[in-house]
Protein backbone atom coordinates (compact mmCIF):
# COMPACT_ATOMS: atom_id res chain seq x y z
CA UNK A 1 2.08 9.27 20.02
CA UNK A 2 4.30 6.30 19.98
CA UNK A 3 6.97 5.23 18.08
CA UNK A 4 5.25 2.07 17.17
CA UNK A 5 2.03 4.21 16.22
CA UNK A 6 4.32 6.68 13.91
CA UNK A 7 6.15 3.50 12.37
CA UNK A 8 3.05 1.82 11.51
CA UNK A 9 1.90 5.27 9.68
CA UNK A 10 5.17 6.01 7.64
CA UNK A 11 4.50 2.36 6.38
CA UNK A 12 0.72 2.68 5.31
CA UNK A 13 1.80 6.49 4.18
CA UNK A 14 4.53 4.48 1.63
CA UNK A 15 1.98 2.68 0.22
CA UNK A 16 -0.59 5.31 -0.67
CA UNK A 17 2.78 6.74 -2.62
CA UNK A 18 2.56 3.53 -4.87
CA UNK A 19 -0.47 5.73 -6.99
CA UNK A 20 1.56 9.27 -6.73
CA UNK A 21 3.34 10.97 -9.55
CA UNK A 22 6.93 12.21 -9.53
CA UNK A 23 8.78 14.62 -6.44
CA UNK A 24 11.54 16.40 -5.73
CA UNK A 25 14.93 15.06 -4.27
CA UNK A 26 16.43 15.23 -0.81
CA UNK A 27 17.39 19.21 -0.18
CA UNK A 28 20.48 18.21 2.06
CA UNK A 29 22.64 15.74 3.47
CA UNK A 30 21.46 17.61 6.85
CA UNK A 31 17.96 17.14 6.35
CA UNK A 32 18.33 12.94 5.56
CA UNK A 33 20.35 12.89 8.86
CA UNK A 34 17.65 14.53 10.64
CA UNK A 35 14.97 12.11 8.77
CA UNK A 36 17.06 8.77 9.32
CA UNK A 37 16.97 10.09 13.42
CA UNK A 38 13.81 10.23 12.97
CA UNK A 39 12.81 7.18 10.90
CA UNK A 40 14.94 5.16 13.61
CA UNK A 41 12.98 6.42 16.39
CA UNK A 42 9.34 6.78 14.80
CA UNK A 43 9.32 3.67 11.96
CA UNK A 44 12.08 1.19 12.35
CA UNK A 45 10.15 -1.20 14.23
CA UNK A 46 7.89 -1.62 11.66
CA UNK A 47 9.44 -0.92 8.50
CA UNK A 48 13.41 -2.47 7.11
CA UNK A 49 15.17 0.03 5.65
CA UNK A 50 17.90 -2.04 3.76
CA UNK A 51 15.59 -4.49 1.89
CA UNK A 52 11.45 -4.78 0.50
CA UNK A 53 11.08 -7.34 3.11
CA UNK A 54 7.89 -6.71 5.02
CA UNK A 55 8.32 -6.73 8.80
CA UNK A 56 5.04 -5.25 10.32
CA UNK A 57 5.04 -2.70 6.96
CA UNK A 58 6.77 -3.00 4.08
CA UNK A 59 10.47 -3.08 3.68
CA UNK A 60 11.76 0.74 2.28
CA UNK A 61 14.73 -0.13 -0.07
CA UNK A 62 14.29 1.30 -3.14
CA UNK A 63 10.64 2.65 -2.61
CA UNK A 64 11.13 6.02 -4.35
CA UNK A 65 13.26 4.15 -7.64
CA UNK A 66 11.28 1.21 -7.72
CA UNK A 67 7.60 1.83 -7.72
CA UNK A 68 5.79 3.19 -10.63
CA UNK A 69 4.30 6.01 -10.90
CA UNK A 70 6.89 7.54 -8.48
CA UNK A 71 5.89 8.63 -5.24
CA UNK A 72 5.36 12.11 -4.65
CA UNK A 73 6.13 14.02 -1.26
CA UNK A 74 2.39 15.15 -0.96
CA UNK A 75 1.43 11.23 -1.34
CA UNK A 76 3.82 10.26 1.50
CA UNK A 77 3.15 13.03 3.63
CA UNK A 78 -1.08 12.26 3.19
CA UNK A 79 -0.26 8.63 4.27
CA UNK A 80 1.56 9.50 7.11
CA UNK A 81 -1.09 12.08 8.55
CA UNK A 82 -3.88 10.07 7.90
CA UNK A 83 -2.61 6.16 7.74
CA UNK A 84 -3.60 3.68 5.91
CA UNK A 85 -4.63 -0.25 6.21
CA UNK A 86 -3.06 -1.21 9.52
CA UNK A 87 -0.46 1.82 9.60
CA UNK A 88 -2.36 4.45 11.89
CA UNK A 89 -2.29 7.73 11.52
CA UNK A 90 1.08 9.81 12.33
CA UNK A 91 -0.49 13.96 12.75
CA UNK A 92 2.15 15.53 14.89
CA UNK A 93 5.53 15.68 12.65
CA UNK A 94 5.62 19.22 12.02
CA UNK A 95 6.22 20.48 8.44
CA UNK A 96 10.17 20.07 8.68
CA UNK A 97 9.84 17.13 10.26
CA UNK A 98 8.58 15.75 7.58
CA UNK A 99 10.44 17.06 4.97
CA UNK A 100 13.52 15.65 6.65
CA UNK A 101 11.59 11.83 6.71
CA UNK A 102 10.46 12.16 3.34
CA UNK A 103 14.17 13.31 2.07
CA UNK A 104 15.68 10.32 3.91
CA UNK A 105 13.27 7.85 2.56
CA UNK A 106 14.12 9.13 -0.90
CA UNK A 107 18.05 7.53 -0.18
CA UNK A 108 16.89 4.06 0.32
């Protein structure tokens, strides 16, 4: 899978988030590093992580705070997996993997 592939994923998985109820925060300041390494390698190209302006995806920033209901991590790890719109599908993060994504995407 490419990085442009996972990219395009995280950002469709975001949005199916938009209709999820409320999650957990980050578990460590380990695990965001870990998700940022990935994020920068799997969904930068596709997705800003310092504003809501849409690139390919939609821009991050404030995704978790800002959308109502709140996004849950079982939301964003379903769009992920399985895509959505024109994000494809992202199936190969393992389970910490994703964690680590999810927990980084919650600092944004």
């Amino acid at each position: 899978m490419t990085s442009t592939h996972r990219a395009v994923l995280i950002g469709g998985v975001l949005l199916s988030l938009l209709s999820a109820g409320a999650s957990s925060m980050p578990s460590s300041g380990r695990s965001t590093k870990a998700g940022k390494v990935i994020f920068d390698e799997s969904c930068a190209t596709c997705h800003e992580t310092d504003s809501m302006v849409r690139k390919v995806g939609p821009g991050l920033k404030g995704y978790f705070s800002t959308h109502r209901p709140r996004p849950t991590d079982q939301g964003v790890r379903q769009l992920i997996e399985k895509g959505a719109g024109t994000m494809p599908p992202f199936p190969n993060f393992d389970s910490h993997q994703m964690q680590e994504l999810i927990d980084y995407l919650r600092t944004l």
